[in-house]
Protein backbone atom coordinates (compact mmCIF):
# COMPACT_ATOMS: atom_id res chain seq x y z
CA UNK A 1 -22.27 -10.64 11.30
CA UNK A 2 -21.07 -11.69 7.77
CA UNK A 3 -23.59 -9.32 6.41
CA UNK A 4 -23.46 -6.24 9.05
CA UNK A 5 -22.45 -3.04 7.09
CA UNK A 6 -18.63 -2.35 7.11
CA UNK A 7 -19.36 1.29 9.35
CA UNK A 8 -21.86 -0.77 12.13
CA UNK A 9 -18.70 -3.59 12.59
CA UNK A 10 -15.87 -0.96 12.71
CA UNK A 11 -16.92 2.05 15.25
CA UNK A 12 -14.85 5.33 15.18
CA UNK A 13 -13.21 5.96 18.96
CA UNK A 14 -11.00 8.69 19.92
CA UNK A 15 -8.15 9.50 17.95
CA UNK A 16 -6.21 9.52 21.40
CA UNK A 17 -6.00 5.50 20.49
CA UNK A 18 -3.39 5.72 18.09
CA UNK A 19 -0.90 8.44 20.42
CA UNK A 20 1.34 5.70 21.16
CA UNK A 21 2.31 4.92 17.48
CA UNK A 22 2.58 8.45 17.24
CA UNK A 23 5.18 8.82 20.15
CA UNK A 24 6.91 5.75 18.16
CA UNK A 25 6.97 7.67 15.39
CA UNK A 26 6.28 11.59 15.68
CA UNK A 27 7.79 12.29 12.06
CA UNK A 28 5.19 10.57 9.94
CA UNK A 29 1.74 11.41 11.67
CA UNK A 30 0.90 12.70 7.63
CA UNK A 31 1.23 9.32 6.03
CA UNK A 32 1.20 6.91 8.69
CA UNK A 33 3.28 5.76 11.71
CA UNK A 34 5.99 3.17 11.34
CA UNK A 35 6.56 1.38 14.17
CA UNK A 36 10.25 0.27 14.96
CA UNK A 37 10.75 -3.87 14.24
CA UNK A 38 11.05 -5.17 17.34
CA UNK A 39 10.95 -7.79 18.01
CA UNK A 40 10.88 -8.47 14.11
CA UNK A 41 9.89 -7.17 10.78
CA UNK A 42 9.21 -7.74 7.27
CA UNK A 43 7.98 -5.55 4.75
CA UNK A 44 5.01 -7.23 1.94
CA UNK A 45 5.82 -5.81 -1.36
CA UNK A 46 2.68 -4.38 -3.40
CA UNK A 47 2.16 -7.32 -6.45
CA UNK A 48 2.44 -5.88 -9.93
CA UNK A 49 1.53 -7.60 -13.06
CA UNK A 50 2.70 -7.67 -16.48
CA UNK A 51 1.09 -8.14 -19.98
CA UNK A 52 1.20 -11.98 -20.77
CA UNK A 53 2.26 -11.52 -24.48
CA UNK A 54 5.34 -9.48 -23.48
CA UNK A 55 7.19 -6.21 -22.67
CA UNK A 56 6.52 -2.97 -24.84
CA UNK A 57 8.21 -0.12 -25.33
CA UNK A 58 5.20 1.91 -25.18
CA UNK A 59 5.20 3.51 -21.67
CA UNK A 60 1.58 4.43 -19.64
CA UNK A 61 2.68 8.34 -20.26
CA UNK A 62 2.84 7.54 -24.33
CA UNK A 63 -0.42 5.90 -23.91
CA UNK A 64 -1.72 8.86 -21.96
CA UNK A 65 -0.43 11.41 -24.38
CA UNK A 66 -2.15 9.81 -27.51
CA UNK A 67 -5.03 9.72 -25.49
CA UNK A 68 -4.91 13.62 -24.42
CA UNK A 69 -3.50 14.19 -28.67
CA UNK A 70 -6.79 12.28 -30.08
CA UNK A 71 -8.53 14.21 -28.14
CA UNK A 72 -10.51 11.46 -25.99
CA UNK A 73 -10.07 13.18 -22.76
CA UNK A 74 -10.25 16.63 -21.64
CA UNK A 75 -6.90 17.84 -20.86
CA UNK A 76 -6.21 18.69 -16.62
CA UNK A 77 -7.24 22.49 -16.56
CA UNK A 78 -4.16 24.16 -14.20
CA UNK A 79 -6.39 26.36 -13.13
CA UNK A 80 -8.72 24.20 -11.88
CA UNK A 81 -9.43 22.60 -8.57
CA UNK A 82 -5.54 22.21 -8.24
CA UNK A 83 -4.21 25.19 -5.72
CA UNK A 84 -1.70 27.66 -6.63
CA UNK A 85 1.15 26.05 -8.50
CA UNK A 86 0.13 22.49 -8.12
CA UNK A 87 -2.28 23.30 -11.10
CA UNK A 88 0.96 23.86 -13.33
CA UNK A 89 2.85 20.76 -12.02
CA UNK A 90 0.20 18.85 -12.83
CA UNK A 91 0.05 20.12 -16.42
CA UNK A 92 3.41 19.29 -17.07
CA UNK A 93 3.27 15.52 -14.98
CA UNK A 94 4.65 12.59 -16.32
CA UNK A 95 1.73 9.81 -15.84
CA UNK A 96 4.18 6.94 -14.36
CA UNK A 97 1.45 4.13 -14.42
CA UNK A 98 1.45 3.83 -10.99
CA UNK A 99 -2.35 3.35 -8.89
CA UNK A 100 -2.26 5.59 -5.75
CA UNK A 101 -4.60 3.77 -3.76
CA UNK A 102 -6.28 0.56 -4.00
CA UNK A 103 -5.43 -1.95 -6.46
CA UNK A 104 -5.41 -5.87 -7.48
CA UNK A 105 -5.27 -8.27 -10.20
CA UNK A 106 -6.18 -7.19 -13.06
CA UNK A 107 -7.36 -10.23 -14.79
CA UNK A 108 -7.40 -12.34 -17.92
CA UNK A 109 -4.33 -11.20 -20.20
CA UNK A 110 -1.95 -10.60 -17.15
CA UNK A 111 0.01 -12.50 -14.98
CA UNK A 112 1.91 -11.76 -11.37
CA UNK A 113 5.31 -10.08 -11.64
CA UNK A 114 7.54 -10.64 -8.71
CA UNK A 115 10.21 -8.12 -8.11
CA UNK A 116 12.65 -10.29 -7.76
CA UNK A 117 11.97 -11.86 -11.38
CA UNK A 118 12.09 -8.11 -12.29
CA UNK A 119 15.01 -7.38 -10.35
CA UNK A 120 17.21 -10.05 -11.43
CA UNK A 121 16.92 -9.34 -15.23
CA UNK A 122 18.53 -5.93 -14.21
CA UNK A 123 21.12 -7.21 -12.12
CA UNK A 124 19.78 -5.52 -9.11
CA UNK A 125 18.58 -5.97 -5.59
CA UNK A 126 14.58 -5.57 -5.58
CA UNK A 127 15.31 -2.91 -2.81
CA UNK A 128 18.68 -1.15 -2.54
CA UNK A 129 20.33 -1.31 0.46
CA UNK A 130 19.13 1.43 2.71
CA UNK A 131 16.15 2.44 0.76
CA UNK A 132 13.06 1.70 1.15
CA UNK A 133 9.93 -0.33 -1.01
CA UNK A 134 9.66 3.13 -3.31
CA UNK A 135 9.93 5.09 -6.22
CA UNK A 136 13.87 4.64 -6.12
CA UNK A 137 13.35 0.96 -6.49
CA UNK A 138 13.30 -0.91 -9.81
CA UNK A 139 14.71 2.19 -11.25
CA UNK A 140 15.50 0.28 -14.62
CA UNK A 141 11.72 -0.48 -14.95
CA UNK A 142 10.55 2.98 -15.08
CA UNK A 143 14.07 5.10 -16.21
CA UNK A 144 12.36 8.56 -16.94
CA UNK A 145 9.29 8.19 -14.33
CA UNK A 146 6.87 5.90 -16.67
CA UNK A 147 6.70 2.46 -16.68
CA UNK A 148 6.24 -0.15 -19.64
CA UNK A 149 2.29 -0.12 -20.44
CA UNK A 150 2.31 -3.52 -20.85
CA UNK A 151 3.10 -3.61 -16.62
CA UNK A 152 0.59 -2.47 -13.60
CA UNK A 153 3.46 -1.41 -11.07
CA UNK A 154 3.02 -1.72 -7.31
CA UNK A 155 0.37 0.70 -6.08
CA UNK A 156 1.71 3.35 -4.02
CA UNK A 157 0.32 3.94 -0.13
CA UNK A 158 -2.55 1.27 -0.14
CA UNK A 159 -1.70 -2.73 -0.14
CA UNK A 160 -2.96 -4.46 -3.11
CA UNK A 161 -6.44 -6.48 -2.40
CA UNK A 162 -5.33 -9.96 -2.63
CA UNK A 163 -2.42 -9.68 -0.29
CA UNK A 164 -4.19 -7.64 1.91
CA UNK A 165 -6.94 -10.53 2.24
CA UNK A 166 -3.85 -13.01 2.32
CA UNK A 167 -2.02 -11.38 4.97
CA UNK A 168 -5.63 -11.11 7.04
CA UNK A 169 -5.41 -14.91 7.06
CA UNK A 170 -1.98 -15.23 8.31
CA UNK A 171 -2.93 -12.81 11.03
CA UNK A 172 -6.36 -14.85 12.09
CA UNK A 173 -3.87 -17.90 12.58
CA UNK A 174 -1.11 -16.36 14.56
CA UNK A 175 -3.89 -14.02 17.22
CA UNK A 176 -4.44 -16.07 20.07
CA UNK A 177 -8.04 -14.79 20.30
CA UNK A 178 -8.48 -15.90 16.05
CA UNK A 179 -11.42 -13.98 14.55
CA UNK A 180 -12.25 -12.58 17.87
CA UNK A 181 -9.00 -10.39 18.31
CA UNK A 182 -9.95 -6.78 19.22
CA UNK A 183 -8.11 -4.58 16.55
CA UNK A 184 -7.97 -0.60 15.55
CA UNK A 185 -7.24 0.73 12.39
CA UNK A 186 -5.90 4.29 12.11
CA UNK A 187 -5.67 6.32 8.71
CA UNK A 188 -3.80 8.68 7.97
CA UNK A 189 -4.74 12.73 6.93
CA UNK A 190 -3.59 11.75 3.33
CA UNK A 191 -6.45 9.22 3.13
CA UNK A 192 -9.01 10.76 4.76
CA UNK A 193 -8.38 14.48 4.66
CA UNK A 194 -9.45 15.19 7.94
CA UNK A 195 -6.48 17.38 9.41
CA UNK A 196 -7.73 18.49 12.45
CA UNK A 197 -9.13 14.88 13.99
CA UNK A 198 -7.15 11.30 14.19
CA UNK A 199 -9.09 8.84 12.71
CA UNK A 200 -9.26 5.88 14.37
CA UNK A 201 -11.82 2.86 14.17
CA UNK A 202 -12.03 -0.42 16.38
CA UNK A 203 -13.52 -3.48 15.21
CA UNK A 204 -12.53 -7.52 15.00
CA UNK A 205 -9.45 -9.18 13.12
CA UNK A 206 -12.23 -11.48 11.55
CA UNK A 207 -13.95 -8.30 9.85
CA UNK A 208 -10.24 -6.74 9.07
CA UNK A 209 -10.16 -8.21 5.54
CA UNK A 210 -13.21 -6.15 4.27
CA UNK A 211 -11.52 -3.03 5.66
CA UNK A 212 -10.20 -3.02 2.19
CA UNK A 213 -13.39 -1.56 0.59
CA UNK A 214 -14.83 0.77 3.19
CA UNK A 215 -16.64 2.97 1.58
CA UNK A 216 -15.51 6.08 3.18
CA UNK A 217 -11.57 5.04 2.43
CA UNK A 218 -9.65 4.96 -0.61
CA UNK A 219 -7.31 2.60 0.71
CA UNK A 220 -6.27 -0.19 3.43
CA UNK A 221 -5.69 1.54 6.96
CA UNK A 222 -2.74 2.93 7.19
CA UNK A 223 -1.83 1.28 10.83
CA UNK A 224 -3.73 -1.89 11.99
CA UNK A 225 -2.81 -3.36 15.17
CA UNK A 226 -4.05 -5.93 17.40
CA UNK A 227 -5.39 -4.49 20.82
CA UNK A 228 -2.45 -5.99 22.97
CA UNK A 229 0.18 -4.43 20.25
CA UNK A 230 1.79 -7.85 19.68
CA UNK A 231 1.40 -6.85 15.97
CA UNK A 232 1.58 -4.02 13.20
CA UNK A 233 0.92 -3.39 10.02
CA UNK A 234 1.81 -0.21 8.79
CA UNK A 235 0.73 1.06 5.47
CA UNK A 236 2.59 4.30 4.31
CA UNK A 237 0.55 6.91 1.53
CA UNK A 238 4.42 7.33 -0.11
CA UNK A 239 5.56 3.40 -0.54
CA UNK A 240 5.21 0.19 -2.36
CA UNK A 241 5.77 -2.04 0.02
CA UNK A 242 3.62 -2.64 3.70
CA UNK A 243 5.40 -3.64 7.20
CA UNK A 244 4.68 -5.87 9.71
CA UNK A 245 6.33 -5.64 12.77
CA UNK A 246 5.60 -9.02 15.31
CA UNK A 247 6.48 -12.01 17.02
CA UNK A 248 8.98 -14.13 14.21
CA UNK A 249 6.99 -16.43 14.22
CA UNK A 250 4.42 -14.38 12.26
CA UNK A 251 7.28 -12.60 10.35
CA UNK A 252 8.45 -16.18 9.20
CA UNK A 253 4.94 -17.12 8.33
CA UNK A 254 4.33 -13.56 5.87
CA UNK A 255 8.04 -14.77 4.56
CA UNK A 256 7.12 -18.43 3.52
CA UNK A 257 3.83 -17.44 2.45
CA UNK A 258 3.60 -18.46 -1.70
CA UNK A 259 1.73 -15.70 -2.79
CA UNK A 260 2.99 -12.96 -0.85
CA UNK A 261 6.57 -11.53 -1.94
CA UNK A 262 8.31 -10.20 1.36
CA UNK A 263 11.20 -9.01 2.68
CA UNK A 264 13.59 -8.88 5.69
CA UNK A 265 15.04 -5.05 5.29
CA UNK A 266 17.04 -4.81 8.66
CA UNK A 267 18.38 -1.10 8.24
CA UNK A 268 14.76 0.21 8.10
CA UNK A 269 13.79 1.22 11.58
């Protein structure tokens, strides 16, 4: 089983699967479907990293733009693949830094950067009251859109790879059936651009951690839940941060875990 393709251990069923997240949540069918905290929650906040040797000045969109001035990429053509005026948005875009999509460590040179560590230096709350794990977090990090080269942010709508594969493990030891645990993973239009048909696939928690790299994704699911629904992680496209709503027992278990960073946010739904 350990070496069964990804697509033979994780069969596509009927998108019908996934309706009752959707009548949970009928605003968000786009980027994924939250499901409300009971009967608890905690959101996993996407690891960034930051350049051992220190802080720069020197932000990913001045790297970019010496890049683009050197001539040592083509510049985005506006007229290009990009639709209508998308194409002249994207000309003018700031490049923030931030990986939309998978991400993970990357490597010698860097080490972890809890937001907390970051947040305390500014005096602030890693997330504001009443916002969510976003772009309106850590504000002082990135003031005019682009962060400090010399720091991989929090990947927007995908989990990063090592907490993904951590949080797998927690999961394995708090499903009564262990590896065995009948699971589906829904993703959302965003990921797979297929707007007309839900896709949904159903496989075992014990294959769930090399979700991560199926090769017809470009991210983690955006909804995995155990068959019975006494768990679920939601992943949306537009955040930094991943939820998962369960029994506290689990919740406490993602909390105390050393190399996740999570969260209790009680005004999120």
């Amino acid at each position: 089983m350990e070496n069964a393709d990804i697509e033979d251990v994780w069969a596509r069923v009927p998108g019908e699967t996934a309706r009752w997240l959707h009548d949970l949540d009928p605003d968000h069918c786009y980027s994924g479907f939250e499901p409300p905290r009971g009967p608890d929650s905690v959101w996993i906040l996407h690891a960034m990293y930051a350049w051992e040797e220190g802080l720069v000045t020197t932000t990913h969109d001045d790297v970019h733009q010496s890049v683009l001035g050197a001539g040592l990429v083509e510049p985005p053509d506006p007229a290009g693949e990009a639709p209508g005026d998308v194409g002249d948005l994207l000309e003018g875009a700031i490049v923030t830094g931030t990986e939309l999509g998978r991400s993970g460590d990357p490597g010698a040179g860097w080490r972890r950067l809890r937001w907390r560590e970051l947040a305390r230096g500014f005096g602030e709350p890693a997330v504001p009251e009443g916002e969510l794990p976003g772009n309106r977090c850590l504000r002082q990090g990135h003031p005019a859109g682009s962060w400090s080269a010399a720091i991989r942010p929090p990947a927007e709508g995908c989990l990063d790879r090592e907490s993904w594969h951590r949080l797998i493990g927690v999961l394995l030891r708090h499903s009564l059936d262990g590896a065995a645990t009948r699971c589906l993973a829904y993703y959302c239009p965003l990921v797979t651009a297929d707007w007309d048909d839900e896709t949904v696939l159903a496989g075992r928690l014990g294959d769930a951690a090399r979700l991560y790299d199926h090769p017809a994704m470009s991210s983690c699911p955006s909804d995995l839940w155990a068959e019975d629904r006494s768990w679920v992680v939601y992943c949306d496209w537009d955040l930094w941060g991943t939820k998962v709503v369960g029994p506290t027992s689990l919740v406490q278990a993602l909390l105390d875990d050393p190399e996740l960073e999570a969260v209790r946010l009680p005004w999120t739904r």
